[in-house]
N, C-alpha and C. Protein backbone atom coordinates (compact mmCIF):
# COMPACT_ATOMS: atom_id res chain seq x y z
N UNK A 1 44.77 -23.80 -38.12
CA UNK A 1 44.39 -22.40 -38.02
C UNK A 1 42.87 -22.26 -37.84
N UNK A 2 42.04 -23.10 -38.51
CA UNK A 2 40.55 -22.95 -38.45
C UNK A 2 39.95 -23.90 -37.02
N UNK A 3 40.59 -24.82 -36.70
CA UNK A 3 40.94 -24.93 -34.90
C UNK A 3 40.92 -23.42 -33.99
N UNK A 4 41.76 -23.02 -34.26
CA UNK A 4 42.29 -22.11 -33.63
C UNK A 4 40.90 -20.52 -33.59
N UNK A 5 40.75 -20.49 -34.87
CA UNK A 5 39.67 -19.72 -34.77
C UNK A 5 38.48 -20.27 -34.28
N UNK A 6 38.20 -21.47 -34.22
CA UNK A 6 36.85 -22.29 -34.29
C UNK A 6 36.88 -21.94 -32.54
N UNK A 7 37.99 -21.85 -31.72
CA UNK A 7 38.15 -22.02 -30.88
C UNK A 7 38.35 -20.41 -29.97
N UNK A 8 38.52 -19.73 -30.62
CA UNK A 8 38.16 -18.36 -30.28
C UNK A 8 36.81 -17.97 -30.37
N UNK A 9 36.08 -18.42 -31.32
CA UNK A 9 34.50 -17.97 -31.70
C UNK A 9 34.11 -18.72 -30.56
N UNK A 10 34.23 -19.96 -30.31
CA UNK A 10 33.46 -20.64 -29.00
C UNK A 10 33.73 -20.14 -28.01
N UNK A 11 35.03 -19.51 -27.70
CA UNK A 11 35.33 -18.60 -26.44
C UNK A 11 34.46 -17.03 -26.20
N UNK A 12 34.23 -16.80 -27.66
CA UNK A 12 33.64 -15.43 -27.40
C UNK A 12 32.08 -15.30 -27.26
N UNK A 13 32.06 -16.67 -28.05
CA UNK A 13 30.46 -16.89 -27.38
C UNK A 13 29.54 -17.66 -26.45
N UNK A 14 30.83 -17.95 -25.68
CA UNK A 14 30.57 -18.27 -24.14
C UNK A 14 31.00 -16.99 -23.22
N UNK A 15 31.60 -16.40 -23.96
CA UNK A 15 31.70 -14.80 -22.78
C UNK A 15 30.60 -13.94 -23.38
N UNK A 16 30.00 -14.23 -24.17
CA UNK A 16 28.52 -12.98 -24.67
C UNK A 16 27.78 -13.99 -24.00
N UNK A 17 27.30 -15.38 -23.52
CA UNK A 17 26.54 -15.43 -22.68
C UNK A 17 26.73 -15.19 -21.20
N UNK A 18 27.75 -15.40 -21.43
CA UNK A 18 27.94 -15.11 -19.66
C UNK A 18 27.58 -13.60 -19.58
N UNK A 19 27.97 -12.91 -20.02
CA UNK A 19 27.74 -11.40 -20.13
C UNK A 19 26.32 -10.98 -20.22
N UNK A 20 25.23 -11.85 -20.88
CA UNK A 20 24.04 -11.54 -20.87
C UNK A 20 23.05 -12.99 -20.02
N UNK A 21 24.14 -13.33 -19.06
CA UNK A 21 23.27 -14.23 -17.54
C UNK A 21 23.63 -12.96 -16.80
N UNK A 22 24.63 -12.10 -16.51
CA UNK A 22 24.99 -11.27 -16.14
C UNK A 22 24.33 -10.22 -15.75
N UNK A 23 23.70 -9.40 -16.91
CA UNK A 23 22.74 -8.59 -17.34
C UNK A 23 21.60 -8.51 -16.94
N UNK A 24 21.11 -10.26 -17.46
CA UNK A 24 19.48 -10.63 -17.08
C UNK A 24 19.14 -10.72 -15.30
N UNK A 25 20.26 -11.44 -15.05
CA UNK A 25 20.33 -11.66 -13.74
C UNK A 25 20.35 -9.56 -12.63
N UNK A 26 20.99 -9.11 -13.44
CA UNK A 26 20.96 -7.51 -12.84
C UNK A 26 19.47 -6.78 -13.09
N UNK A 27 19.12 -7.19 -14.36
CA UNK A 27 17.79 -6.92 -14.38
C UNK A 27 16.42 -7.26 -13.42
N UNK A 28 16.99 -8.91 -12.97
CA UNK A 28 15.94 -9.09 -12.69
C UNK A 28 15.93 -8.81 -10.98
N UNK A 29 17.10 -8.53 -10.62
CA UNK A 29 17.43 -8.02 -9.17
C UNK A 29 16.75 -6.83 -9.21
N UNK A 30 16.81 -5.50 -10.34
CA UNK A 30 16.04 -4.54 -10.07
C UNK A 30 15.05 -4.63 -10.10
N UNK A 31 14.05 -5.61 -11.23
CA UNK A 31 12.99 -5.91 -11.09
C UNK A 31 11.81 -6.00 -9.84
N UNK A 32 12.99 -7.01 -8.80
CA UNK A 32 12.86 -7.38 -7.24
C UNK A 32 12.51 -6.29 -6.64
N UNK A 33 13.32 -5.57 -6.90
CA UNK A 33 13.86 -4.60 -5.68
C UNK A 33 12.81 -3.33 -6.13
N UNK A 34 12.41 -3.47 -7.43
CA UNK A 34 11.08 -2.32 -7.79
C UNK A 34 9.91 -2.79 -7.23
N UNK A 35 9.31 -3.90 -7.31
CA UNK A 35 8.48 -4.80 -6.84
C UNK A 35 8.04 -4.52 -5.89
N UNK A 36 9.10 -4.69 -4.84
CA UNK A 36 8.85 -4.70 -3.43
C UNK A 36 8.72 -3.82 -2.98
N UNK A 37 9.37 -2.31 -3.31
CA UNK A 37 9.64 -1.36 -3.15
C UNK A 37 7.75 -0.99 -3.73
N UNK A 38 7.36 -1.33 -4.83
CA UNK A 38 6.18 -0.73 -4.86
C UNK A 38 5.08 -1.02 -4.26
N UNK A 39 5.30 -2.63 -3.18
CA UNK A 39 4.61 -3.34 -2.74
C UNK A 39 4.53 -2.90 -1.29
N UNK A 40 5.76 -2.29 -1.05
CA UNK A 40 5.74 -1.40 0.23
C UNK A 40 5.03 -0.09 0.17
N UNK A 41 4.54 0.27 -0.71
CA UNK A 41 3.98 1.65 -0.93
C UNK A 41 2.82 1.61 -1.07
N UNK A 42 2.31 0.61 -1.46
CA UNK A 42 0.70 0.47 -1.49
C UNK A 42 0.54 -0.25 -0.08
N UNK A 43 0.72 -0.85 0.05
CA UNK A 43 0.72 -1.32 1.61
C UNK A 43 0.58 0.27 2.83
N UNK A 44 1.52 0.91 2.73
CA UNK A 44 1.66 2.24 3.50
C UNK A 44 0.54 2.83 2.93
N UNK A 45 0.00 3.00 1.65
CA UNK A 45 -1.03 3.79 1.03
C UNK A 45 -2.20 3.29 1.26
N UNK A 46 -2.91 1.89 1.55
CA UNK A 46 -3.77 0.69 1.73
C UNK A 46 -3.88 1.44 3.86
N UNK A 47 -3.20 1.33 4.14
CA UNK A 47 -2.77 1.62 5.74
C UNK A 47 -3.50 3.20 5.70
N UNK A 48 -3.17 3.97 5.59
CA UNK A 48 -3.36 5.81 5.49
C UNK A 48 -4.94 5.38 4.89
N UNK A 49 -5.09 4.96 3.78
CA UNK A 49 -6.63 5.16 3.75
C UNK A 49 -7.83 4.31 5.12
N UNK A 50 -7.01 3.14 5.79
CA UNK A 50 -7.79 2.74 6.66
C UNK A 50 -7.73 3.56 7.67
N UNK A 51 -7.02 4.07 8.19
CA UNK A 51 -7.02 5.36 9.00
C UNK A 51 -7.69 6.66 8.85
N UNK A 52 -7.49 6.62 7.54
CA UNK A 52 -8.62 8.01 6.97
C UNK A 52 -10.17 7.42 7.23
N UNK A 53 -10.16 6.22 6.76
CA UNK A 53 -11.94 5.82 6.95
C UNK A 53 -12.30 5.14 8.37
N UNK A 54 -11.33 5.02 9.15
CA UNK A 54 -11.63 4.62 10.51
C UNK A 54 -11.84 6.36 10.86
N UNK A 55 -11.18 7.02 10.35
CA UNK A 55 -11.48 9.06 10.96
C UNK A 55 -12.53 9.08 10.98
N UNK A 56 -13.32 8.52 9.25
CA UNK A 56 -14.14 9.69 8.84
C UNK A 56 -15.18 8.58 9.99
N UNK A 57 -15.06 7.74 10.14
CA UNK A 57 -16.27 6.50 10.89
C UNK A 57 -16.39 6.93 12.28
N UNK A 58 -15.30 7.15 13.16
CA UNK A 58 -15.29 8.03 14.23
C UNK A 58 -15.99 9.00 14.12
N UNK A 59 -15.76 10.12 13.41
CA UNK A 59 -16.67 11.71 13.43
C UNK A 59 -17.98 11.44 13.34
N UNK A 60 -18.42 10.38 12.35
CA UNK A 60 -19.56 10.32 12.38
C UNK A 60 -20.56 9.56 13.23
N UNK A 61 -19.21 8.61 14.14
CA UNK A 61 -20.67 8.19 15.35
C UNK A 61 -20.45 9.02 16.29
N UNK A 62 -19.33 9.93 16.65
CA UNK A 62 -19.19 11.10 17.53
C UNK A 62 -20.73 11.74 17.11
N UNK A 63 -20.63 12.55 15.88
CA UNK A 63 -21.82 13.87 15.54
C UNK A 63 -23.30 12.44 15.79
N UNK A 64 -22.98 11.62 15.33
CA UNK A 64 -24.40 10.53 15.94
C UNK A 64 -24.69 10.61 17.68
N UNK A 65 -23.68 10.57 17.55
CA UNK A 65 -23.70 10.44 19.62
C UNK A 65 -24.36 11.42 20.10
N UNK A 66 -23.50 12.62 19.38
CA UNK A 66 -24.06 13.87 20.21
C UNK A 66 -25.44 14.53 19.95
N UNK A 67 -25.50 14.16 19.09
CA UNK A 67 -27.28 14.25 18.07
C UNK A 67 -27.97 13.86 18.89
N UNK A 68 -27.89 12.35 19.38
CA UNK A 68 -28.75 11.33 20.06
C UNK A 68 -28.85 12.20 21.78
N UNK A 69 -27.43 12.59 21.93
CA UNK A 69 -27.42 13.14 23.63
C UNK A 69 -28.32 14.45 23.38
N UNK A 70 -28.31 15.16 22.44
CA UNK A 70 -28.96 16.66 22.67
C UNK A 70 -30.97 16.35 22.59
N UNK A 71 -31.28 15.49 21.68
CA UNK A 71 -32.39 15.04 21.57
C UNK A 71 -32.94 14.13 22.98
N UNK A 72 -32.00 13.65 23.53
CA UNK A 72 -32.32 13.19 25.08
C UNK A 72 -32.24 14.25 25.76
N UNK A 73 -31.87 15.28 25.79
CA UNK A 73 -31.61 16.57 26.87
C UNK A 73 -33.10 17.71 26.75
N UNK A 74 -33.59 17.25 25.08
CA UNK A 74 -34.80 18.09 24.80
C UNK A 74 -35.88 17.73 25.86
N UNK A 75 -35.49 16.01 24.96
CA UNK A 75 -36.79 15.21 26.09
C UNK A 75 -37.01 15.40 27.34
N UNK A 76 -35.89 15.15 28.24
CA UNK A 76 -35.89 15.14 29.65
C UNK A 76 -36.23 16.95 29.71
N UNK A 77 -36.29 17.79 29.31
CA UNK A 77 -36.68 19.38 29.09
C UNK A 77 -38.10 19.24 29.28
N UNK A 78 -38.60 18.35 28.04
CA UNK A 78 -39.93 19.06 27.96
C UNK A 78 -40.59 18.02 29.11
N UNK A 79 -40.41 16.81 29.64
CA UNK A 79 -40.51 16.05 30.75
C UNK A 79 -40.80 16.89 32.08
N UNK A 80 -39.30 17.33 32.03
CA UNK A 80 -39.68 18.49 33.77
C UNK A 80 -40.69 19.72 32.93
N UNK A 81 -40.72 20.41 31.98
CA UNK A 81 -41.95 21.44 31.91
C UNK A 81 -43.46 20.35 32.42
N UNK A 82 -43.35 19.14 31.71
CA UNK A 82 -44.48 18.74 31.90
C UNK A 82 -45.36 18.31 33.17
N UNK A 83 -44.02 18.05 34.29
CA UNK A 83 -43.71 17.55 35.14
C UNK A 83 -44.51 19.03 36.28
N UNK A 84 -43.58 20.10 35.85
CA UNK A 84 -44.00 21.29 36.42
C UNK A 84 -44.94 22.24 36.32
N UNK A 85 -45.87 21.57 34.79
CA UNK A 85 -46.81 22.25 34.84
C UNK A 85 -48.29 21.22 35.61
């Protein structure tokens, strides 16, 4: 009889581990799958800010450019007054 039970307790506590490889193993799949999932989001978020600072880097050699062209347009101005006087 104490066979018999000895032999049920070993059965039940080879099905509570299996049950918690089970578990751990589900855990650690979500784990994965959060991971990556958050690793994809900073990546997309890492991406949007290089685009935002490639913007803001654009506008500002645009307004440089055009700064530089209007200050050449003065010059060549006061050139022909000088030219014509």
């Amino acid at each position: 009889m104490l066979k018999e039970q000895w032999s049920k307790e070993i059965e039940s506590d080879k099905e509570a581990d299996r049950q918690r490889f089970i578990l751990n193993r589900e855990r650690n799949l979500e784990l994965i799958n959060h991971n990556a999932a958050e690793r994809e989001l900073r990546g997309i978020q890492q991406e949007v800010e290089k685009n935002r600072d490639q913007e803001l880097l654009n506008a500002a050699l645009a307004k440089e450019k055009a700064l530089q062209e209007i200050e050449e347009a003065e010059r060549a101005e006061r050139r022909r007054e000088v030219v014509e006087l």
